[in-house]
N, C-alpha and C. Protein backbone atom coordinates (compact mmCIF):
# COMPACT_ATOMS: atom_id res chain seq x y z
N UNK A 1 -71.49 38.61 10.86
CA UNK A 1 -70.20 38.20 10.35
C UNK A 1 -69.54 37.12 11.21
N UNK A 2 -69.44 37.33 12.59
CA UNK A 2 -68.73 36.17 13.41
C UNK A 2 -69.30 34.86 13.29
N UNK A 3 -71.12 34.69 13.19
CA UNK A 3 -71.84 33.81 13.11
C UNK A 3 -71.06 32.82 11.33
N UNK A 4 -70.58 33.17 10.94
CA UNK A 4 -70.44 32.73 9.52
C UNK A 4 -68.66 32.09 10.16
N UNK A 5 -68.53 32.76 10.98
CA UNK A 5 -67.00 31.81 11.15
C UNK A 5 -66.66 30.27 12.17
N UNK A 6 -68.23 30.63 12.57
CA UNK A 6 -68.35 29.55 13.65
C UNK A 6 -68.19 28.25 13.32
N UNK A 7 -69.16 28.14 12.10
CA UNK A 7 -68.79 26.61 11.36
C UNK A 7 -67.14 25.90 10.73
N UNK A 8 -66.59 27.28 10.64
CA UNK A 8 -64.84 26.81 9.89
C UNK A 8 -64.51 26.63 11.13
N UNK A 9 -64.45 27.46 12.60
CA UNK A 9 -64.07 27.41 14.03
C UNK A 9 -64.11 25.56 14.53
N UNK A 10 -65.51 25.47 14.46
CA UNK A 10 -65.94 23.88 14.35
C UNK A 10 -64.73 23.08 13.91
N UNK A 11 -64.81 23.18 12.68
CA UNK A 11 -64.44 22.34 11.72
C UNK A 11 -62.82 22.17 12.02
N UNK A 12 -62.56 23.05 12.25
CA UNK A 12 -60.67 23.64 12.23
C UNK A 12 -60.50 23.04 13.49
N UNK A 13 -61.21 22.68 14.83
CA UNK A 13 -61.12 21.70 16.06
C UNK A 13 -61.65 20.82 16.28
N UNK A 14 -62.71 19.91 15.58
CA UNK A 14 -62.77 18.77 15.52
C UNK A 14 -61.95 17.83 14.79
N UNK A 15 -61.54 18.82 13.64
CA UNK A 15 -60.56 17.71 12.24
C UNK A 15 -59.51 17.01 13.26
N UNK A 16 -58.41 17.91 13.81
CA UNK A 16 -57.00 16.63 14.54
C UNK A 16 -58.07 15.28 15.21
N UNK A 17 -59.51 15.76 16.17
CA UNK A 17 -59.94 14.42 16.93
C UNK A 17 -60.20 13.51 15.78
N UNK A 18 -60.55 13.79 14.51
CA UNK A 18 -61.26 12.99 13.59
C UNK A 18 -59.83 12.13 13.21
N UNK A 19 -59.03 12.46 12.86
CA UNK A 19 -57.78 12.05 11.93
C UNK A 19 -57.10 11.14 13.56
N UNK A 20 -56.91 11.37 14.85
CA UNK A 20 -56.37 10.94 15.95
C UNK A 20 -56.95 9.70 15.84
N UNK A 21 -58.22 9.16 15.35
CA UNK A 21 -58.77 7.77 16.28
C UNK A 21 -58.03 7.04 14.69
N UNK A 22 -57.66 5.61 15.39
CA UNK A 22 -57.33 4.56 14.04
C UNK A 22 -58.44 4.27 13.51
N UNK A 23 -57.72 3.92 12.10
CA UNK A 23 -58.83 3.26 11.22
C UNK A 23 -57.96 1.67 11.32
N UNK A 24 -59.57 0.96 11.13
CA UNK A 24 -59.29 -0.59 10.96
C UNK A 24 -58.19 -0.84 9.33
N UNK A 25 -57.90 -1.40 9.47
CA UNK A 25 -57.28 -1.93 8.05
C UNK A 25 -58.27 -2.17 7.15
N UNK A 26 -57.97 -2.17 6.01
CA UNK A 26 -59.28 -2.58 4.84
C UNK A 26 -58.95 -4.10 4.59
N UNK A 27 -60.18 -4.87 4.66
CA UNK A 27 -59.77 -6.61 4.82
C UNK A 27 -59.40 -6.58 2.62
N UNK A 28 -60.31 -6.04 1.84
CA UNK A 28 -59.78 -6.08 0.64
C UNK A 28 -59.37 -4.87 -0.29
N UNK A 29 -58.80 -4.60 -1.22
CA UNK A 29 -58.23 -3.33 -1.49
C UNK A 29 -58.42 -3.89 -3.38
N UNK A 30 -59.15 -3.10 -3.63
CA UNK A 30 -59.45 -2.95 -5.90
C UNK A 30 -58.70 -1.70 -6.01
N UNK A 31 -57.35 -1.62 -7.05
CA UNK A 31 -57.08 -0.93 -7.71
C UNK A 31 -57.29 -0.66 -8.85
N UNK A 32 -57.14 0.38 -9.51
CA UNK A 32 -56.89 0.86 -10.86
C UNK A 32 -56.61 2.42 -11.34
N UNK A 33 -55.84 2.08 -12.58
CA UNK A 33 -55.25 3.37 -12.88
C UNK A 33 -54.36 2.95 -14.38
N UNK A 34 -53.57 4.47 -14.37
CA UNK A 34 -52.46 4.05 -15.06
C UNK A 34 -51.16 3.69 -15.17
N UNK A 35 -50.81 3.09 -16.22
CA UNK A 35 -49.40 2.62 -15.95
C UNK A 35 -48.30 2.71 -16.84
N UNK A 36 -47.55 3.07 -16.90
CA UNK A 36 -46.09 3.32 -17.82
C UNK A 36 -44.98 1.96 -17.57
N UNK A 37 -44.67 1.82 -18.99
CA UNK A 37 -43.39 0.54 -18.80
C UNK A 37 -42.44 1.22 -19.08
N UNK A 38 -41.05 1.42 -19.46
CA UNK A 38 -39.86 1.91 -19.49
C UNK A 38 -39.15 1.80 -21.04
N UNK A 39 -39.69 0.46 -21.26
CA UNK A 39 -39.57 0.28 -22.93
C UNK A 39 -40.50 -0.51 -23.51
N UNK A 40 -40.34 -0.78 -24.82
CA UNK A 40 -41.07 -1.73 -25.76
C UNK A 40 -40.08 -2.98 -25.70
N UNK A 41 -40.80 -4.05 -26.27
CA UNK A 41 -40.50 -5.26 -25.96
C UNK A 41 -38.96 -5.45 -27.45
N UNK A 42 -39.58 -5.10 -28.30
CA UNK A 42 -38.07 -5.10 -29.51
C UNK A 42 -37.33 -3.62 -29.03
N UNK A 43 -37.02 -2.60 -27.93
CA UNK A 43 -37.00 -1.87 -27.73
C UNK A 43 -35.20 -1.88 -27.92
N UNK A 44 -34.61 -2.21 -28.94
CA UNK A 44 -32.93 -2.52 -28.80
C UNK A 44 -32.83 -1.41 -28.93
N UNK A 45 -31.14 -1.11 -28.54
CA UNK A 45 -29.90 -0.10 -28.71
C UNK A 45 -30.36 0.81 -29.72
N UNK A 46 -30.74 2.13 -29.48
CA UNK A 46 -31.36 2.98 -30.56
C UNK A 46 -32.52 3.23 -30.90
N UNK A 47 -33.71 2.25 -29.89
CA UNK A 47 -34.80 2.53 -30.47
C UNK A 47 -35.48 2.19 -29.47
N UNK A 48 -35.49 3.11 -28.63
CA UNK A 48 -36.07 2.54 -27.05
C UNK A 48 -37.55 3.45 -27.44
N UNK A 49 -38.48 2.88 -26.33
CA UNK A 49 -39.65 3.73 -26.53
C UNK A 49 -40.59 3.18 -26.00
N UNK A 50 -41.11 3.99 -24.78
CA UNK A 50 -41.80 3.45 -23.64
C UNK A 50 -43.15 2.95 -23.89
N UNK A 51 -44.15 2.42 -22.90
CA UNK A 51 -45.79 2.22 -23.40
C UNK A 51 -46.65 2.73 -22.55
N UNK A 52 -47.21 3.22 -22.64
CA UNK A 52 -48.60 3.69 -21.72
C UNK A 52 -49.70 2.60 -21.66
N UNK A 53 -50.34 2.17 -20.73
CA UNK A 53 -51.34 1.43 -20.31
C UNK A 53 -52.01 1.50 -19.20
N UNK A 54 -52.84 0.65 -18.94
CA UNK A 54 -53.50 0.23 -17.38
C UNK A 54 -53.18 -0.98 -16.53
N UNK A 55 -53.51 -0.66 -15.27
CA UNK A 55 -53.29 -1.27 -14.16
C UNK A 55 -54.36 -1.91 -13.15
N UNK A 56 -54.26 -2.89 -13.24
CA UNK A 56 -55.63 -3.16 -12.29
C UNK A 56 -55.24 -4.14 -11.41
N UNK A 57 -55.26 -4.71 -9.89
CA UNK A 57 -54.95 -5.02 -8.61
C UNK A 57 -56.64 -5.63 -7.76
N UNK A 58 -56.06 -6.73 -7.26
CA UNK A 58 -57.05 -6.84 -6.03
C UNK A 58 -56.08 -7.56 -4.90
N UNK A 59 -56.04 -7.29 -3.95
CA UNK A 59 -55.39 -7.30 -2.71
C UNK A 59 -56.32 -8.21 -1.76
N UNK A 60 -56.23 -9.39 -1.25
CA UNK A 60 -57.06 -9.76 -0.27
C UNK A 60 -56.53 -9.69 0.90
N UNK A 61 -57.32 -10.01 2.21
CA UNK A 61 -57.12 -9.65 3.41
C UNK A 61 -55.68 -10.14 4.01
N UNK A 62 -55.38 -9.32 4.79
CA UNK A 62 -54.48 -9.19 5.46
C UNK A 62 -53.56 -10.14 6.47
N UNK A 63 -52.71 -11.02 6.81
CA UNK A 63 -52.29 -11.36 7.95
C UNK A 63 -50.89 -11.01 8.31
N UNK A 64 -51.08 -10.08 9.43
CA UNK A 64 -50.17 -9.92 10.67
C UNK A 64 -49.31 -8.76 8.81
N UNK A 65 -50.15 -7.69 8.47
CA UNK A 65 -49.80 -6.66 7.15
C UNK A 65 -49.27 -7.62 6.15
N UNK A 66 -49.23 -8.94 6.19
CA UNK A 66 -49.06 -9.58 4.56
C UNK A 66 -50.09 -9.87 3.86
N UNK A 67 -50.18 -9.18 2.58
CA UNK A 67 -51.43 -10.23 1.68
C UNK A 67 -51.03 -11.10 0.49
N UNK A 68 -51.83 -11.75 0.11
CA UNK A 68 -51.47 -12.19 -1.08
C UNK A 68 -52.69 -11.01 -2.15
N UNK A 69 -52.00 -11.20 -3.84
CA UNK A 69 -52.33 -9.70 -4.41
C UNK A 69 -52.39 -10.09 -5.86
N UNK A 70 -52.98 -10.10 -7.18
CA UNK A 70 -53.44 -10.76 -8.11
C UNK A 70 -52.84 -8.88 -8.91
N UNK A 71 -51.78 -9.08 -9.98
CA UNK A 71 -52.03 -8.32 -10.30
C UNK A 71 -52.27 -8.31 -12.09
N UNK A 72 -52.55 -7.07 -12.79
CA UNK A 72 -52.80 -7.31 -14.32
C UNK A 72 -52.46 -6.32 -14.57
N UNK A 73 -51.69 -6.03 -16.01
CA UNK A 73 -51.41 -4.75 -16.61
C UNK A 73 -51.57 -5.41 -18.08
N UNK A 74 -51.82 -4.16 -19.10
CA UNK A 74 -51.63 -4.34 -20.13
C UNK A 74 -51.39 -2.74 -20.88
N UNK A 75 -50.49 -2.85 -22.26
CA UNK A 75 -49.94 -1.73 -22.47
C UNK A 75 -50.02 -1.78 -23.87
N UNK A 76 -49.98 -0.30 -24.65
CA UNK A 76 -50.31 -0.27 -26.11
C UNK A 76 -49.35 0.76 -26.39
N UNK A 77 -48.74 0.52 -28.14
CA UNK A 77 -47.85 1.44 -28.23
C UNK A 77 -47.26 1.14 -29.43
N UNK A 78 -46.33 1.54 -30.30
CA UNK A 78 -45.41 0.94 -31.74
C UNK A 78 -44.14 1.62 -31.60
N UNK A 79 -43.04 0.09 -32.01
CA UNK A 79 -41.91 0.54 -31.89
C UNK A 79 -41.47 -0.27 -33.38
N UNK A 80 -40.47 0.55 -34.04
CA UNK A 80 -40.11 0.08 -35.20
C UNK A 80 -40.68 -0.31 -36.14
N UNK A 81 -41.77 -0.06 -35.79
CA UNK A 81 -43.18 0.42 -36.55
C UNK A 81 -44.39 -1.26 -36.75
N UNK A 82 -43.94 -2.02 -35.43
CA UNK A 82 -44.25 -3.13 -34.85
C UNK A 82 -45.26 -2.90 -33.93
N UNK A 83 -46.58 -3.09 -34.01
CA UNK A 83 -47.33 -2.86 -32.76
C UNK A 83 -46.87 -3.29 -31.35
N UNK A 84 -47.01 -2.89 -30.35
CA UNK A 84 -46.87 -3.33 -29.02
C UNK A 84 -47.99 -3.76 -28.18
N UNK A 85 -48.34 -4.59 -27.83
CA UNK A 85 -49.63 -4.87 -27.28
C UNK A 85 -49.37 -6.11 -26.18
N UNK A 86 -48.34 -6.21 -24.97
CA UNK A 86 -47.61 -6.88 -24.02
C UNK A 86 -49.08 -6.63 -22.94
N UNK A 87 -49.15 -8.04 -22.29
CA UNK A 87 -49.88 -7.63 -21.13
C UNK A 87 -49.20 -8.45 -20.06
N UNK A 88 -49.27 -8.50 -19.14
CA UNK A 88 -48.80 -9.37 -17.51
C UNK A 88 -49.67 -9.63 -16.69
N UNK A 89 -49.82 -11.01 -16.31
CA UNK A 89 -50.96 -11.15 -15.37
C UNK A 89 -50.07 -11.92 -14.08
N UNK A 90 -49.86 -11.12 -13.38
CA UNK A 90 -49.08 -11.48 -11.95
C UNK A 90 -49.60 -12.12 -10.34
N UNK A 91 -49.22 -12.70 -9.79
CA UNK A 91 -49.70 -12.69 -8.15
C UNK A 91 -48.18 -13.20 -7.10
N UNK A 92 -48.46 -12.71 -5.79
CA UNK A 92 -47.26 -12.81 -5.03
C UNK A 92 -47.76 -11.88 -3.78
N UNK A 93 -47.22 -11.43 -2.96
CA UNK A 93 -47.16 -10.86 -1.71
C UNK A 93 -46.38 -9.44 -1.59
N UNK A 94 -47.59 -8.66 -0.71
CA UNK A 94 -47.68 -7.14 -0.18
C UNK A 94 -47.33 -7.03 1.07
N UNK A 95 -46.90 -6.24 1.39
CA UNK A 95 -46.31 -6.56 2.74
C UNK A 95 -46.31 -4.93 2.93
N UNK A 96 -47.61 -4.12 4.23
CA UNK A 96 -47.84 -3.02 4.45
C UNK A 96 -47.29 -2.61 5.85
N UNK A 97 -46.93 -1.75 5.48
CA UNK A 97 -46.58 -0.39 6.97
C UNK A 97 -47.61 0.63 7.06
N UNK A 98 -48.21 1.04 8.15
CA UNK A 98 -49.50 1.96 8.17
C UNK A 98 -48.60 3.14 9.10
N UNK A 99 -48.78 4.06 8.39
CA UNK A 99 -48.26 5.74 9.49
C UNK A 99 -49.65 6.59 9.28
N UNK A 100 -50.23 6.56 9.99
CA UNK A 100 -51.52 7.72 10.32
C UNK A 100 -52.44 6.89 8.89
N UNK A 101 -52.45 8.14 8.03
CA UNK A 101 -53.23 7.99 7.11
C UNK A 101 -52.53 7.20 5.39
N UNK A 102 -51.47 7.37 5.36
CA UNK A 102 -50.64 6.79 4.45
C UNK A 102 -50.12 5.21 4.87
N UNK A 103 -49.94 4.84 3.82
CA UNK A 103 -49.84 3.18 4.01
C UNK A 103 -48.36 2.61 2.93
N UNK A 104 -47.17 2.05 3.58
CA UNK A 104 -46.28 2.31 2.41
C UNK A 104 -46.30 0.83 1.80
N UNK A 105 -45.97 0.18 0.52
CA UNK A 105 -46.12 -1.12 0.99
C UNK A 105 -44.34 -1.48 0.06
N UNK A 106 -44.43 -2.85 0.11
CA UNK A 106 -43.03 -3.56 -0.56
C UNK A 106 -43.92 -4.59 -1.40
N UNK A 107 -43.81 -5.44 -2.66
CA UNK A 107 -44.28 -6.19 -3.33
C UNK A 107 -43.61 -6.76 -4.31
N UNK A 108 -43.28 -8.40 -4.12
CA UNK A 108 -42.99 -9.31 -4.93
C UNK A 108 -43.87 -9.76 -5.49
N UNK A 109 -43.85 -9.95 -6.90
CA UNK A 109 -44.81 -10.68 -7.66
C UNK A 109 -44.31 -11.67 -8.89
N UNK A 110 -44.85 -12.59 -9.06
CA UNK A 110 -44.30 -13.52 -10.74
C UNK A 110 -45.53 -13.86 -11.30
N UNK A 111 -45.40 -14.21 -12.44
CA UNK A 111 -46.20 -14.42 -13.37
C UNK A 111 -45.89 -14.78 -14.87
N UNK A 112 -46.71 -14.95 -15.38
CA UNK A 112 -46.56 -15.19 -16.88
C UNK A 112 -47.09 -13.41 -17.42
N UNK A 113 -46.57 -12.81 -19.20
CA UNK A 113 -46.49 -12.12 -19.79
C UNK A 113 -47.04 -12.69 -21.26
N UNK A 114 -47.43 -11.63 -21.94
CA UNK A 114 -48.32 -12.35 -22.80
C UNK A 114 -47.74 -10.89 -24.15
N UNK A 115 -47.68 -11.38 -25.16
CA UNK A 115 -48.17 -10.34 -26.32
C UNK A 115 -48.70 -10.49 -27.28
N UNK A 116 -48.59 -9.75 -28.53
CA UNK A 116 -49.40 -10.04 -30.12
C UNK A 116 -48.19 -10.77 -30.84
N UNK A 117 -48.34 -11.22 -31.54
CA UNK A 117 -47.26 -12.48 -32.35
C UNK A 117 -46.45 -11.15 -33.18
N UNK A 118 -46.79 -10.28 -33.63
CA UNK A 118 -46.16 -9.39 -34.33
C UNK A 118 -45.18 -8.38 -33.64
N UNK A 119 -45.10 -8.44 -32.33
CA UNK A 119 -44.55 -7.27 -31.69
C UNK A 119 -42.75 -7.08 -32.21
N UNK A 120 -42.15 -7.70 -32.85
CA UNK A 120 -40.96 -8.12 -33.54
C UNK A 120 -40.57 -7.32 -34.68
N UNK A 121 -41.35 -7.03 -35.52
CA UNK A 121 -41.49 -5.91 -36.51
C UNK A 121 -40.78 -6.46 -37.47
N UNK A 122 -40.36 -5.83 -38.88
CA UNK A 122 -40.02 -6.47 -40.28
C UNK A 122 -40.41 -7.99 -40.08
N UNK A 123 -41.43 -8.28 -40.10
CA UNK A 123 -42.20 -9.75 -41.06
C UNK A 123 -41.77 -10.36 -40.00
N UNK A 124 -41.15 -10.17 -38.79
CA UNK A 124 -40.09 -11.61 -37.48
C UNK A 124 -41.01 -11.95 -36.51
N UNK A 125 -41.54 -13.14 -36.66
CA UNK A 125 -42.96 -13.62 -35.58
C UNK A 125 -42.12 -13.35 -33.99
N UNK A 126 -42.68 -13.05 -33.04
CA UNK A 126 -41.82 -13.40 -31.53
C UNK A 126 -42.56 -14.10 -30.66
N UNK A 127 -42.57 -14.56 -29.76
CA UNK A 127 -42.82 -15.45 -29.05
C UNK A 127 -44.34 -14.59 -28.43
N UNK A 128 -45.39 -15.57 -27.69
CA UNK A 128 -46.36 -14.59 -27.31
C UNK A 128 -46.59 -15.01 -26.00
N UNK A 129 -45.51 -15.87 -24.99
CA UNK A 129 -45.29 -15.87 -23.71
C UNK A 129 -44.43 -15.92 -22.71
N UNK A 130 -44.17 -15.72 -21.78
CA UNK A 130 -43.10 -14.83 -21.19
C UNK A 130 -43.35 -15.39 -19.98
N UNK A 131 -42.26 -16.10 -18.93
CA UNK A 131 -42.32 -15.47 -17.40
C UNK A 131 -41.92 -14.11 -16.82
N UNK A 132 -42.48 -13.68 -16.21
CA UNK A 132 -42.61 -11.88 -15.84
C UNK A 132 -42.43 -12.46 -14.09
N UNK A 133 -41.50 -10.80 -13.55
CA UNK A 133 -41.28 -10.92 -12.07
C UNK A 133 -41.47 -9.53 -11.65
N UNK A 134 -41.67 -8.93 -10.64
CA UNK A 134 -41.87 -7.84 -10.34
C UNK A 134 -41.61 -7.87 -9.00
N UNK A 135 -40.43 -6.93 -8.81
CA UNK A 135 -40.07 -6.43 -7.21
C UNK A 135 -40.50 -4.76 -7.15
N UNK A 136 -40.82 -4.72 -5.89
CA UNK A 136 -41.38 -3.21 -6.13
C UNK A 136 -42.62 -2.58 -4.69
N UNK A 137 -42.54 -1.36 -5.08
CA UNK A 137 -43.03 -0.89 -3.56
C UNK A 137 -44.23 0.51 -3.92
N UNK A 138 -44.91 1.01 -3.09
CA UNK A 138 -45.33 2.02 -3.25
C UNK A 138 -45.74 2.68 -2.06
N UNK A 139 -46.88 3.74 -2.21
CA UNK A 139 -47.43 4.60 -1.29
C UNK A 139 -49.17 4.69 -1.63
N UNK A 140 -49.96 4.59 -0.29
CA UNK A 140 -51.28 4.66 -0.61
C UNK A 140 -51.35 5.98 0.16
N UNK A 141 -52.13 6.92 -0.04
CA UNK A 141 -52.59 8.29 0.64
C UNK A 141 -54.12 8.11 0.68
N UNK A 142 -54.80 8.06 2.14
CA UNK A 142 -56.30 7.55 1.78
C UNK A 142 -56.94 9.61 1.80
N UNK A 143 -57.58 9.05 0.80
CA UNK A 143 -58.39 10.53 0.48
C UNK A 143 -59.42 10.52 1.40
N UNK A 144 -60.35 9.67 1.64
CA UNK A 144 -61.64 8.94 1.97
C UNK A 144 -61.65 8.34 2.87
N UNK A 145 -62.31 7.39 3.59
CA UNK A 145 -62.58 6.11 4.48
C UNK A 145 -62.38 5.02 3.51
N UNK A 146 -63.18 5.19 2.61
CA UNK A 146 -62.92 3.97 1.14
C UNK A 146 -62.27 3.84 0.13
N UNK A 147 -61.53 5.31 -0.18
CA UNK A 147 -60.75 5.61 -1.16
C UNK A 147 -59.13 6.46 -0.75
N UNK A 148 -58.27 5.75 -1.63
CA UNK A 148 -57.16 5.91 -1.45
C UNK A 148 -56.28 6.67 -2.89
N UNK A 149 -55.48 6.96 -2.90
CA UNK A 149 -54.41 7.25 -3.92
C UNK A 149 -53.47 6.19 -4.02
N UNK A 150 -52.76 5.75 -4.87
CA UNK A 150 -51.72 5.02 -5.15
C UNK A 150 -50.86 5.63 -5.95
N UNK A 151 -49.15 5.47 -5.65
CA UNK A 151 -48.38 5.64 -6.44
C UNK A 151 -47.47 4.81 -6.27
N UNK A 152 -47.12 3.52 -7.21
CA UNK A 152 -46.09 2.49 -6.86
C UNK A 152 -44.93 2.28 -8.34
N UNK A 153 -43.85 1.68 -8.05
CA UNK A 153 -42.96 1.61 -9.15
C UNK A 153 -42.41 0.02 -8.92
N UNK A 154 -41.30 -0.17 -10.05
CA UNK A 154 -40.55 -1.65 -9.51
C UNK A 154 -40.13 -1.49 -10.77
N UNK A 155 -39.32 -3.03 -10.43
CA UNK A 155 -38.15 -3.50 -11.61
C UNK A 155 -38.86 -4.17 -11.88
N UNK A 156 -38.98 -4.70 -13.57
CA UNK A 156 -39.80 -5.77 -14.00
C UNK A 156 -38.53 -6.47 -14.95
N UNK A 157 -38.73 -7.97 -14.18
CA UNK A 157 -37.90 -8.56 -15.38
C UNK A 157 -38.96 -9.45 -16.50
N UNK A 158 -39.12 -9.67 -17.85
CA UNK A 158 -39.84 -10.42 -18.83
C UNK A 158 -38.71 -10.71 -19.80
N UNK A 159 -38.79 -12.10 -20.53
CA UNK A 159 -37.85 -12.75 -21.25
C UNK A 159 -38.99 -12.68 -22.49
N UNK A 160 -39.09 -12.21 -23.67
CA UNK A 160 -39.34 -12.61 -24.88
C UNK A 160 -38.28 -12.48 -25.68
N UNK A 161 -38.63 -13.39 -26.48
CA UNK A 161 -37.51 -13.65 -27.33
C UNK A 161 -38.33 -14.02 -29.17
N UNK A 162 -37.66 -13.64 -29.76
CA UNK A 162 -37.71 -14.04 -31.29
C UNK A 162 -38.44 -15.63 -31.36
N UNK A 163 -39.56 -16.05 -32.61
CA UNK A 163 -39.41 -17.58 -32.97
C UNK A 163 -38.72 -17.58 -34.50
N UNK A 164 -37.85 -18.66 -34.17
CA UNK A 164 -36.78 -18.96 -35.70
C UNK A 164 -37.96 -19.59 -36.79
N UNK A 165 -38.32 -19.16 -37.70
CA UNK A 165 -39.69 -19.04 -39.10
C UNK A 165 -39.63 -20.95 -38.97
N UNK A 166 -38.45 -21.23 -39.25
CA UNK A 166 -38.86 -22.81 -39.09
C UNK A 166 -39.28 -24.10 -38.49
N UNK A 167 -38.60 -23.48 -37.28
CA UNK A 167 -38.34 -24.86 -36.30
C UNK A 167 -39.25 -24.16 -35.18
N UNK A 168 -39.39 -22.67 -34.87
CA UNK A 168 -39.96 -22.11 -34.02
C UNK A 168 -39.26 -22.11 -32.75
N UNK A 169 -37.89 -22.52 -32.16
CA UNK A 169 -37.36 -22.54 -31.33
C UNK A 169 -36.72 -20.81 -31.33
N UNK A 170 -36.71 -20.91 -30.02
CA UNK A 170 -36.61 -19.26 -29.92
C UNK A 170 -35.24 -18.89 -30.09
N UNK A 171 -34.95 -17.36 -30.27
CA UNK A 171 -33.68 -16.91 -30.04
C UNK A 171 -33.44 -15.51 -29.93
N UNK A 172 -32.61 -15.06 -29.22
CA UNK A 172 -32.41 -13.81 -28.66
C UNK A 172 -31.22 -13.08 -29.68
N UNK A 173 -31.57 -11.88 -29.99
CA UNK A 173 -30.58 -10.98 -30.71
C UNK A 173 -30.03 -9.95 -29.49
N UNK A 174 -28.72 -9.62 -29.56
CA UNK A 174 -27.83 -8.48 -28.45
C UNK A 174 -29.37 -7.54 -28.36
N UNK A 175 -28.64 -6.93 -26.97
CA UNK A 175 -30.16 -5.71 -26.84
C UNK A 175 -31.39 -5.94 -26.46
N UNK A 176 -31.93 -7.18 -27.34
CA UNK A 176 -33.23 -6.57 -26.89
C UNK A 176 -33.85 -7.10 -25.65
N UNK A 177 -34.53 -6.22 -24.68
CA UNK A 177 -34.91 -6.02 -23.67
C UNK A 177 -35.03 -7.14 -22.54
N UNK A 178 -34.52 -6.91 -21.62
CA UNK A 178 -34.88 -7.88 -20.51
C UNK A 178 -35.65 -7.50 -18.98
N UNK A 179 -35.01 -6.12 -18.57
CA UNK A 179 -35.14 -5.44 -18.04
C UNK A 179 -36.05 -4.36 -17.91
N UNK A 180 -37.24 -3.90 -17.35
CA UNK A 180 -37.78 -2.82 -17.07
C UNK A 180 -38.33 -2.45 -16.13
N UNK A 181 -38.91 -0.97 -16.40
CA UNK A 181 -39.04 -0.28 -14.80
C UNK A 181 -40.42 0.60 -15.30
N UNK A 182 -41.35 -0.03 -14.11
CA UNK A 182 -42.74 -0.03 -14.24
C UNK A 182 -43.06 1.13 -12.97
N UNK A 183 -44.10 1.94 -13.39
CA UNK A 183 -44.84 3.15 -12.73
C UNK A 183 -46.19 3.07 -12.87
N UNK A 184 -46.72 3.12 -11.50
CA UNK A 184 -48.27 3.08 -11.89
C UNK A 184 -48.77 4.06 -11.00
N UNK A 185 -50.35 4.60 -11.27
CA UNK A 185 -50.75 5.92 -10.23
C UNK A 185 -52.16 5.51 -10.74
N UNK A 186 -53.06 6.02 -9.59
CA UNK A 186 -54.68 5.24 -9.38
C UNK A 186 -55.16 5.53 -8.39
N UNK A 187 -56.45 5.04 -8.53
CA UNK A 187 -57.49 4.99 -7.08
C UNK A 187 -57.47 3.80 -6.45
N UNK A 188 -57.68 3.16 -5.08
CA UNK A 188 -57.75 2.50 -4.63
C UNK A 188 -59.03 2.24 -3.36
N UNK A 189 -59.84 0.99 -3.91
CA UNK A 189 -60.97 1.05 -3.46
C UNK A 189 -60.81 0.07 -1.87
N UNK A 190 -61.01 0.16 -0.69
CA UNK A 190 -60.46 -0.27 0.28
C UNK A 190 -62.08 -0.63 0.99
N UNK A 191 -62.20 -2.00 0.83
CA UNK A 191 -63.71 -2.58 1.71
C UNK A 191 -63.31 -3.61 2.26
């Protein structure tokens, strides 16, 4: 019986030396996962209604904890009985704090936003490009040597707007959306 406790004995006093020595930083970091937006893009006064999608990230190396960081989301969903199909393809700067094994970070990003011409609903074409900004922060928890957890959020600002059937010059009705607030959760591949 004692012989069978020897190995947890082991284990239970080497783990603090294992977790004590630093790890190097990871020079590149691949995310992915999922991601939640806050609303739909015609999402006006009365008819809000969030989207579920994915998230995907590559992070390149590091200087003095800043990187530069490429990011992409895209999201699926119907509001007002208008498909939703918005994607964002972003890049900008990460900026990391390392405590033991967790890593917290801060992240500005801009970009262009993209959707389906229909996302407008009753027969109203809308525009199908957008400048997109993203301020925002998260938490990595490394499970692994190579693998991490992610859980990050932010404010996202995107401008779409209506095209007028004739002239195609755009225009905005009260309400609809300018503002949102983005959640994402994933693995993170760290080489």
């Amino acid at each position: 019986m004692p012989s069978r406790f020897f190995p947890l004995i082991a284990l239970l006093c080497l783990s603090p030396a294992l977790l004590a020595q630093t790890e190097a930083p990871s020079r590149y970091q691949i995310f992915g996962g999922y991601s939640y937006l806050s609303n739909s893009l015609n999402g006006v006064t009365g008819s809000h209604h969030a989207l579920n999608g994915f998230d995907g990230a590559i992070a390149f190396p590091a200087w003095h904890n800043l990187r530069f960081k490429i990011d992409t989301t895209a999201y699926f969903g119907t509001n007002l009985g208008a498909p939703q199909h918005p994607y964002f393809i972003q890049g900008g700067a990460q900026y990391t704090w390392r405590m033991r094994r967790e890593a917290v970070f801060v992240e500005g990003l801009g970009g262009t936003g993209g959707a389906n011409k229909t996302w407008a609903g009753t027969g109203t074409l809308g525009q199908t490009a957008s400048f997109v900004s993203l301020v925002g922060g998260g938490l990595d928890t490394r499970l692994t040597r190579h693998v991490a957890f992610r859980v990050s959020g932010g404010y996202q600002y995107s401008y779409f707007a209506f095209n007028h059937p004739v002239t195609l010059v755009p225009y905005r009705i009260p309400g609809l959306p300018i503002n949102f607030g983005r959640v994402s959760s994933g693995l993170v591949w760290l080489f």
